[in-house]
N, C-alpha and C. Protein backbone atom coordinates (compact mmCIF):
# COMPACT_ATOMS: atom_id res chain seq x y z
N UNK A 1 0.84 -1.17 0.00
CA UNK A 1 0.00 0.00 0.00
C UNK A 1 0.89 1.24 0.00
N UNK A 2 0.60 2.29 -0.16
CA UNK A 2 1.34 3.61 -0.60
C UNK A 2 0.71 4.73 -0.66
N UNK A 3 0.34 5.76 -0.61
CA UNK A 3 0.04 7.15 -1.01
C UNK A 3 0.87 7.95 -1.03
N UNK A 4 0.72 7.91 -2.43
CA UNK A 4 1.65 8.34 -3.49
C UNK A 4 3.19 7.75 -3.35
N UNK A 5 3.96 8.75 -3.02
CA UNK A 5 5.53 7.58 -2.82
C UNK A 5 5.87 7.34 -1.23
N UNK A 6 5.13 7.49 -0.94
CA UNK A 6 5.01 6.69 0.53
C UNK A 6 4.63 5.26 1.12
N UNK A 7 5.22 4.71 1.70
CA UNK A 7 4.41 3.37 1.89
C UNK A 7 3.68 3.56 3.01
N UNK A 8 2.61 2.55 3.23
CA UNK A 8 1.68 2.61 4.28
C UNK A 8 1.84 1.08 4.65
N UNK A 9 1.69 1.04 5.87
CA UNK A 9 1.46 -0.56 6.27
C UNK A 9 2.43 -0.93 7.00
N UNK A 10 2.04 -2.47 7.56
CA UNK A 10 3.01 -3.10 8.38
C UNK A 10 3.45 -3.83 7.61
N UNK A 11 4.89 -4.21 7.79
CA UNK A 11 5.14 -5.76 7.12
C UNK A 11 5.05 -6.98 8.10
N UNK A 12 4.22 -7.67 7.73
CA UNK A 12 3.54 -9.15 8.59
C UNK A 12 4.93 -9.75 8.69
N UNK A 13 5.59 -9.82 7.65
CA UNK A 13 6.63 -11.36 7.51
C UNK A 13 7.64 -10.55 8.80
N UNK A 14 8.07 -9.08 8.26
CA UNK A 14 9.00 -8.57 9.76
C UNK A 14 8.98 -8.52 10.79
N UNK A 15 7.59 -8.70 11.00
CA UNK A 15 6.92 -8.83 12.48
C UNK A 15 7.13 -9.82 13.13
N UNK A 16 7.06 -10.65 12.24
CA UNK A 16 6.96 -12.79 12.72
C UNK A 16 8.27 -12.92 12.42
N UNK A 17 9.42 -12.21 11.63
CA UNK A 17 10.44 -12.70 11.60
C UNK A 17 11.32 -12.05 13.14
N UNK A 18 10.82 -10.37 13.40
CA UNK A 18 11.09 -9.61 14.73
C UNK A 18 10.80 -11.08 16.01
N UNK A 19 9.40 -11.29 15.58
CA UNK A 19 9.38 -12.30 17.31
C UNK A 19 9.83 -13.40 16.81
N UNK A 20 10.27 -14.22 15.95
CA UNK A 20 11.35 -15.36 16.00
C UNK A 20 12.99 -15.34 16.42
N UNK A 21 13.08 -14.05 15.63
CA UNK A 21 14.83 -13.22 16.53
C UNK A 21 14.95 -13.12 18.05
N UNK A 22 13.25 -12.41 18.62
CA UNK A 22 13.73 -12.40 19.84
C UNK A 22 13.45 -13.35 20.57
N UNK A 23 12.77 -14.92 19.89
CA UNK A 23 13.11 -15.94 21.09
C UNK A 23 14.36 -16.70 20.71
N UNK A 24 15.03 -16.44 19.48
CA UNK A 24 16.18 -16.68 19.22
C UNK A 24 17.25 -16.28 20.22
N UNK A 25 17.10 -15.23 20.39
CA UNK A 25 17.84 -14.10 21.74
C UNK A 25 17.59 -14.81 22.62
N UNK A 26 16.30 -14.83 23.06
CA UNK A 26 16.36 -15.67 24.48
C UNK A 26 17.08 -16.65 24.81
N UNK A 27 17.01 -17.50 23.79
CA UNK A 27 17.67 -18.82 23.87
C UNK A 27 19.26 -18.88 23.85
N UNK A 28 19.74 -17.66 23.59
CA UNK A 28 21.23 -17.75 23.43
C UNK A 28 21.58 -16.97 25.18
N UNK A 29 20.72 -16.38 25.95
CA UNK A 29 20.78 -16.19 27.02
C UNK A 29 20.61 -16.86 28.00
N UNK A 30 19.58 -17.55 27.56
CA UNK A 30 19.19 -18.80 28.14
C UNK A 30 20.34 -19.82 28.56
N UNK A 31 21.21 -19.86 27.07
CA UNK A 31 22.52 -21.07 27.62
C UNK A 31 23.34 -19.96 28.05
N UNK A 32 23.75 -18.52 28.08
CA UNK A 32 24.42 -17.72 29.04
C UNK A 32 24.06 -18.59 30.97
N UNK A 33 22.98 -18.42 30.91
CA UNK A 33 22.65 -18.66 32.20
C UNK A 33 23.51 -20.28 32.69
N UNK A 34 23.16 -21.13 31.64
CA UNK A 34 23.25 -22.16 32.06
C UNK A 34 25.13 -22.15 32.25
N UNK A 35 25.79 -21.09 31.06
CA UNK A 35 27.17 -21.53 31.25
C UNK A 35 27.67 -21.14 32.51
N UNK A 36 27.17 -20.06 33.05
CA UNK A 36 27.67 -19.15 34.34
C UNK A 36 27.50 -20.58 35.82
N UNK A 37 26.01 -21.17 35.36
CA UNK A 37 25.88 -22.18 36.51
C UNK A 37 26.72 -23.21 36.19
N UNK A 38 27.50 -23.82 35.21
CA UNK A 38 28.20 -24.72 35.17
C UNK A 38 29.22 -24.50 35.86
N UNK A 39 29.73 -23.51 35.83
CA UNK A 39 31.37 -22.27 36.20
C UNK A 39 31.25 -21.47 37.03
N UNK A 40 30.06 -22.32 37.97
CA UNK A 40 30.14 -21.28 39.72
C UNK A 40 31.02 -21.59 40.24
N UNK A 41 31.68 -20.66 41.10
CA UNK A 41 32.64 -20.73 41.96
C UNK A 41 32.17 -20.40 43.84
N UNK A 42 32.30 -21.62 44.26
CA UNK A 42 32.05 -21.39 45.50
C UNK A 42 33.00 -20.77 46.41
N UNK A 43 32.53 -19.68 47.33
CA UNK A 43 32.93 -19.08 48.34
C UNK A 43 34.26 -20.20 49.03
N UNK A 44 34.37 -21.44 48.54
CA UNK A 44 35.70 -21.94 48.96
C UNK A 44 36.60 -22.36 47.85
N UNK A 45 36.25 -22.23 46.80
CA UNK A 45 36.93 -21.95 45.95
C UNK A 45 37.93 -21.32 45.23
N UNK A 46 38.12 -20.37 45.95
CA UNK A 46 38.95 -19.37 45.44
C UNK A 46 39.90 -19.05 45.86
N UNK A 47 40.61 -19.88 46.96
CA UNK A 47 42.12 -20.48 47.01
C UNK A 47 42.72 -19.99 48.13
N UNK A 48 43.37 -20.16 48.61
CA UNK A 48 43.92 -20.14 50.01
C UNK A 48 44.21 -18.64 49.86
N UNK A 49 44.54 -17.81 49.15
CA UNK A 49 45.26 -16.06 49.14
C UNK A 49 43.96 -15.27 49.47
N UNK A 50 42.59 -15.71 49.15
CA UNK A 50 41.28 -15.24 49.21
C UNK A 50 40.89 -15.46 50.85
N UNK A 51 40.78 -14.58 51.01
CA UNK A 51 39.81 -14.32 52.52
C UNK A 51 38.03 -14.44 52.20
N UNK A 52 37.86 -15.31 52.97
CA UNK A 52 36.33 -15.61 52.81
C UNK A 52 35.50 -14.36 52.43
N UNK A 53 35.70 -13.45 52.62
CA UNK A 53 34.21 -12.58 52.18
C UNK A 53 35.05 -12.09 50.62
N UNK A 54 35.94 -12.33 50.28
CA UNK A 54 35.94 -12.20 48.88
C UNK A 54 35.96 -13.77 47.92
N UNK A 55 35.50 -14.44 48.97
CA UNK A 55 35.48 -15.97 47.81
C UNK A 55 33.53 -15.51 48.02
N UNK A 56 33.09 -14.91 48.89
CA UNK A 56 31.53 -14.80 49.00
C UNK A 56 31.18 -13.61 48.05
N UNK A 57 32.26 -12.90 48.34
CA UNK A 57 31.55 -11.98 46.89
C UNK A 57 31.72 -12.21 45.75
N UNK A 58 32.76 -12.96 45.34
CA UNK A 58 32.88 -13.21 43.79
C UNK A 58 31.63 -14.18 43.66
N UNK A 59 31.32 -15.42 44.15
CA UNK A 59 29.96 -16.44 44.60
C UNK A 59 28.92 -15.66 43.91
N UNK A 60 29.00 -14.43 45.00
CA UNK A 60 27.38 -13.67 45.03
C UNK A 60 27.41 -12.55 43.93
N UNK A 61 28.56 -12.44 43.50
CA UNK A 61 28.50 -11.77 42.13
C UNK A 61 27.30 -12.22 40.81
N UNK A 62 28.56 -13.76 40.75
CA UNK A 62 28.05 -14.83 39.73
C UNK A 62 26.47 -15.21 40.04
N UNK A 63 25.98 -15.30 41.15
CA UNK A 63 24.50 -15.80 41.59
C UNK A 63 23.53 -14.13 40.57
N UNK A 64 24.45 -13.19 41.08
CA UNK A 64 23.77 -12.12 40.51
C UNK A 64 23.63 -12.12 38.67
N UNK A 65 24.54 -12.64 38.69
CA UNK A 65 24.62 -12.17 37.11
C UNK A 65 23.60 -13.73 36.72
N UNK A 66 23.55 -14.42 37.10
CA UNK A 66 22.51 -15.99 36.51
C UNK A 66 21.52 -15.09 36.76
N UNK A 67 20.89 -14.58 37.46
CA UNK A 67 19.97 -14.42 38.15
C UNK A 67 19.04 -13.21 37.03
N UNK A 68 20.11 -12.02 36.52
CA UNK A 68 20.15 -10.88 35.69
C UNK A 68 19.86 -11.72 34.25
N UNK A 69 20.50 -12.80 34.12
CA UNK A 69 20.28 -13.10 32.54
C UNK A 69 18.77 -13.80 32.68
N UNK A 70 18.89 -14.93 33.43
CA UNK A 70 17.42 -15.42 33.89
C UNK A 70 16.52 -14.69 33.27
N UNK A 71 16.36 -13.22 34.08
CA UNK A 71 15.15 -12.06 34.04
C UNK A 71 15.10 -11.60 32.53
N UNK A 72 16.84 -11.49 31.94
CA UNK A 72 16.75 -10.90 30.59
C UNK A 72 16.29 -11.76 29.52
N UNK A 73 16.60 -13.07 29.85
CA UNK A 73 16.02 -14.54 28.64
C UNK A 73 14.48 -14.65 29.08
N UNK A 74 13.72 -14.26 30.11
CA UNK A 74 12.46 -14.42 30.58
C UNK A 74 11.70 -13.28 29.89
N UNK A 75 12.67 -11.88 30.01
CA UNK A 75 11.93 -10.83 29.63
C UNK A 75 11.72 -10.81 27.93
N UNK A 76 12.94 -11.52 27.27
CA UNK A 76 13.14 -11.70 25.92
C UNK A 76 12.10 -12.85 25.25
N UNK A 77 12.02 -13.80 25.99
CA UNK A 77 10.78 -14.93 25.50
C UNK A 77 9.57 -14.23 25.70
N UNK A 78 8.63 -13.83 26.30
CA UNK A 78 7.72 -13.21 26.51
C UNK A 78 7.28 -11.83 25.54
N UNK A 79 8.32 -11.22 25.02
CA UNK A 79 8.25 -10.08 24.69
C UNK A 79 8.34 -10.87 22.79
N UNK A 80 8.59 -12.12 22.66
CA UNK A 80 8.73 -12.37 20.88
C UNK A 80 7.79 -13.12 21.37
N UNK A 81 7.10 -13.78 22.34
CA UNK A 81 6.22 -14.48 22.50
C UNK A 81 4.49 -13.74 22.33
N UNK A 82 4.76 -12.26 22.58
CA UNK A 82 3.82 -11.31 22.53
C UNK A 82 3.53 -11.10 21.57
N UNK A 83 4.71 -10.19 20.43
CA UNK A 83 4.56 -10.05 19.52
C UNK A 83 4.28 -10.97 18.22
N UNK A 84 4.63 -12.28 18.42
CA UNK A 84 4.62 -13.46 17.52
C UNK A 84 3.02 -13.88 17.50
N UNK A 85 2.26 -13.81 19.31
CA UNK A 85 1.10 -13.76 19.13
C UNK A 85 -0.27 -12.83 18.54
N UNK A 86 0.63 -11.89 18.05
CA UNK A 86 -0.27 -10.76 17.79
C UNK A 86 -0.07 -9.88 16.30
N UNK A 87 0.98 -10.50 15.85
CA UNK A 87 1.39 -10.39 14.51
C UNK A 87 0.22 -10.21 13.72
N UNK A 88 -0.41 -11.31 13.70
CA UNK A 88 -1.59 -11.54 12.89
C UNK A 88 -2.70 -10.45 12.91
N UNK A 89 -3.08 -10.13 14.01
CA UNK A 89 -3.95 -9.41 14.61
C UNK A 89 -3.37 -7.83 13.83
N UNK A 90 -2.19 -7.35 14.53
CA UNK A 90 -2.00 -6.17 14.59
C UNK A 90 -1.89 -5.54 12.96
N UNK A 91 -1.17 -6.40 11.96
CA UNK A 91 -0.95 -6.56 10.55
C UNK A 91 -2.22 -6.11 10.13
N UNK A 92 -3.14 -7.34 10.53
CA UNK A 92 -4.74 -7.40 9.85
C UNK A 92 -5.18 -5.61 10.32
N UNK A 93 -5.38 -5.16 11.17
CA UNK A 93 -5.96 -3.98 11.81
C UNK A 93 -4.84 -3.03 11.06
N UNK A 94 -3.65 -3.02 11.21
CA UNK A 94 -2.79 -2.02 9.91
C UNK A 94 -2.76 -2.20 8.42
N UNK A 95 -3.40 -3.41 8.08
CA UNK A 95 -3.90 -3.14 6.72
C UNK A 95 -5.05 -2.68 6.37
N UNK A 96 -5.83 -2.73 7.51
CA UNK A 96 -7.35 -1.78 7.45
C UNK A 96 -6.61 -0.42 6.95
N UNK A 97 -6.40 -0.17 8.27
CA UNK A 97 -5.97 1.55 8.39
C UNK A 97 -4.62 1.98 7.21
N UNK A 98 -4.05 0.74 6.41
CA UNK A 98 -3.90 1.28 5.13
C UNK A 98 -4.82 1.84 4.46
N UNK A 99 -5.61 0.93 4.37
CA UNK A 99 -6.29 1.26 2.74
C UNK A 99 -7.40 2.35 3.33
N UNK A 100 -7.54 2.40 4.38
CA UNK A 100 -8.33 3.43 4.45
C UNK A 100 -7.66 4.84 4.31
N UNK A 101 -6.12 5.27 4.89
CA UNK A 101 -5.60 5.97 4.48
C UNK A 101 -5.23 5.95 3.19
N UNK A 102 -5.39 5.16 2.42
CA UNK A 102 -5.15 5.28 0.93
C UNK A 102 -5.91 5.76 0.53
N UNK A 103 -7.26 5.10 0.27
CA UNK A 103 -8.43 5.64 -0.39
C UNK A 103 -9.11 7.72 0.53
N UNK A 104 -8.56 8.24 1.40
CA UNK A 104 -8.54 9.24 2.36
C UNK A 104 -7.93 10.30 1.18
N UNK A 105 -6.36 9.36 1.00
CA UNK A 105 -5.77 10.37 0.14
C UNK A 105 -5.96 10.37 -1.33
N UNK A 106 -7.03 9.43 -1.89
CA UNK A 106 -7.35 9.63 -2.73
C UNK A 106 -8.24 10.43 -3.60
């Protein structure tokens, strides 16, 4: 759709290809999370030169950062999970309001 050299409209396929990228994303955060939990380091871990509240903070660092991607791969599935569900919908209702702005400026 267009008036005159303008385009009007959504593109459906970018939309559904937008929420397949971002559970793509998720999923590469997703194994972020999992690599950080493979490669925890416990508060006794960190070697005889380390005084316990810095083998607990590096620990509680790493707990933080699983914890941060968690929220960001949760917030990322949900958000292509939204849009992937509504693609259809939102497209259909912006190709209305194409052609109605088309035929407006006609």
């Amino acid at each position: 759709m267009s008036t005159g050299d303008q385009p009007v409209g959504m593109d459906s396929d970018a939309v559904v290809n937008l929420a397949s990228n971002l559970r793509d994303s998720a999923d590469a955060v997703k194994r972020q999370v999992q690599g950080v939990a493979d490669n925890m380091i416990a508060p006794t871990d960190t070697g005889f030169a380390y005084k316990k509240t810095q083998g607990d903070a590096i620990h509680n660092g790493l707990l933080t950062v699983q914890q941060w991607l968690k929220d960001w791969a949760e917030a990322t599935q949900l958000t292509g999970d939204a849009i992937g569900q509504n693609a259809i919908s939102v497209t259909t209702v912006d190709k209305v309001n194409s052609e109605n702005t088309e035929q407006a400026a006609s």
